[in-house]
Each structure stands twice: as structure tokens, then as C-alpha cells.
Protein backbone atom coordinates (compact mmCIF):
# COMPACT_ATOMS: atom_id res chain seq x y z
CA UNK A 1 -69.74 21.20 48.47
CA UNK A 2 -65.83 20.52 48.33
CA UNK A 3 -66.28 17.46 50.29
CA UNK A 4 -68.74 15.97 47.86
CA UNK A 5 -66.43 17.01 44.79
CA UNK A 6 -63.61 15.30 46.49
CA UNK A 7 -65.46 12.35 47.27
CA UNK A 8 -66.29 12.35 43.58
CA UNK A 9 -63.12 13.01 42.06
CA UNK A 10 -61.67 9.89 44.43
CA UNK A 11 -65.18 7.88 43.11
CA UNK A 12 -63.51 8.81 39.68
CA UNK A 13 -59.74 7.82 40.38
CA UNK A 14 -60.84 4.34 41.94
CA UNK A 15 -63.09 3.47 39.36
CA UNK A 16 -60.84 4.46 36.42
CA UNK A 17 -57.91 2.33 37.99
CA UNK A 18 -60.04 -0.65 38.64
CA UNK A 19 -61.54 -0.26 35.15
CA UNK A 20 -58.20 -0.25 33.46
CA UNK A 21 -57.52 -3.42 35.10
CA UNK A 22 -60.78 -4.96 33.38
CA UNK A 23 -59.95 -4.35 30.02
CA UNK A 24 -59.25 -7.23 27.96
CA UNK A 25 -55.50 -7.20 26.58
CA UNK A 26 -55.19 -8.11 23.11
CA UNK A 27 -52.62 -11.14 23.22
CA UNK A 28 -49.10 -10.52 20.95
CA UNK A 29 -50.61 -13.63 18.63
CA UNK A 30 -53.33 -10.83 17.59
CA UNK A 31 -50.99 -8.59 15.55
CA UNK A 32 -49.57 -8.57 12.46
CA UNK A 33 -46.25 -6.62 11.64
CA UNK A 34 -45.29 -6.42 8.12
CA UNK A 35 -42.43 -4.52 6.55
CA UNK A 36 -42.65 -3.90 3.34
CA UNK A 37 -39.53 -2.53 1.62
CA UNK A 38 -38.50 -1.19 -1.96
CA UNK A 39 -36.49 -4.78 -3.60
CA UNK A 40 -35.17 -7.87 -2.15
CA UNK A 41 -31.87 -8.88 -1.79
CA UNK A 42 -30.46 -5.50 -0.42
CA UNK A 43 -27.47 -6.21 1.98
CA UNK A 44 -29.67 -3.08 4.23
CA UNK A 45 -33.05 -5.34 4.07
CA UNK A 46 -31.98 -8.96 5.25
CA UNK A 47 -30.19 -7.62 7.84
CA UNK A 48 -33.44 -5.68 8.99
CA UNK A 49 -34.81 -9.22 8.11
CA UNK A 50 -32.63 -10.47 10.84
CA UNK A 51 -33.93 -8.26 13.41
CA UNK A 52 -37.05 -8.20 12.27
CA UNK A 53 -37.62 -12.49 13.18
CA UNK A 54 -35.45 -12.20 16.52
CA UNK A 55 -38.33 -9.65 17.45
CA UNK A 56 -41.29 -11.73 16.10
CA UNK A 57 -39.57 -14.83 18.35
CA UNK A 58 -38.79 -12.32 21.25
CA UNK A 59 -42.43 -11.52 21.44
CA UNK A 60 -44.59 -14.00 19.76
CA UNK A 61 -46.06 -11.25 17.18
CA UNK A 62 -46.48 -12.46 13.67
CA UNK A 63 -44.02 -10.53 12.62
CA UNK A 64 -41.92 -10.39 8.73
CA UNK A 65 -40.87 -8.78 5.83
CA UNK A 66 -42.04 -8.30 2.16
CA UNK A 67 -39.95 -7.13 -0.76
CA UNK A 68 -40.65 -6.19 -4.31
CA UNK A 69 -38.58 -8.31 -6.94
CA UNK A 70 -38.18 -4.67 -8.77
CA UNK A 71 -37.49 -0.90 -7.53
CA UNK A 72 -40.89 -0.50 -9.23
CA UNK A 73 -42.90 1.50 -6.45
CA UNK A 74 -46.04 0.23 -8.58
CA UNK A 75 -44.90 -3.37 -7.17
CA UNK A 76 -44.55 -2.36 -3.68
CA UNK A 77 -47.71 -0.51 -4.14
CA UNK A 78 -49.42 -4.40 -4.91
CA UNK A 79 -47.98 -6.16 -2.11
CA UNK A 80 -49.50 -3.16 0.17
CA UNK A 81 -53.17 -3.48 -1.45
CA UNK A 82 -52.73 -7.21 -1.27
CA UNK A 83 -51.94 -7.24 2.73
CA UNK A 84 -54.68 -4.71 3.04
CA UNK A 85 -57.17 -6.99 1.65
């Protein structure tokens, strides 16, 4: 009975690795990254700006930031529903 649970277990392990292997990866060109932060034309934001294309080159993900014109959080509140549509 131990021998059949261990050749089971090892069934399990093999399978599982070779599985993983299988899966499709999703390629960087899939996702979408999008900061969206409280007004444009803080020193704070275009330097996160900055960083924020070196890592969309770096990696190929579409990556950039959005900014409010306004502290309004009603504002930054629009440019979330309007990415979410």
C-alpha cells in the first residue's frame, strides 16, 4: 500500500511539473499598467513618469501614467471608470 501511494505521489510530482511547462504564458504585450495619480505636473509624478516608461521599454508592457488636471478625487475617479470600460 505505501508503494502504490509513492508511486502515486511521484505520478503527481511528474505530471504537475510537466503540466506547468504546458501552460501558455501570457506575452508582456498582453498587459496594461496604468498609474493613475491625484494632478499633473507634480515634480513627485513625472519623475515616477520617468521610471514608469524606462520600465514599459525594459519589458515591452504597455505601460503609463494618467493624471487629473485638478486635486478633484471626482476627476481621478473618471479617468478610473473610463480605463475600466
Amino acid at each position: 500500500m505505501k508503494k502504490i501511494t509513492l508511486w502515486l505521489l511521484v505520478l503527481t510530482v511528474i505530471l504537475s511539473t510537466f503540466s506547468a511547462f504546458m501552460v501558455a504564458q501570457a506575452d508582456d504585450s498582453d498587459y496594461e499598467i496604468v498609474m493613475v495619480v491625484k494632478l499633473e505636473g507634480v515634480a513627485w509624478f513625472d519623475n515616477m513618469r520617468l521610471g514608469i516608461q524606462d520600465f514599459a521599454k525594459d519589458t515591452g508592457v504597455n505601460a503609463y501614467q494618467i493624471g487629473a488636471e485638478t486635486a478633484d478625487p471626482a476627476s481621478q475617479v473618471a479617468l478610473i471608470e473610463d480605463l475600466i470600460a
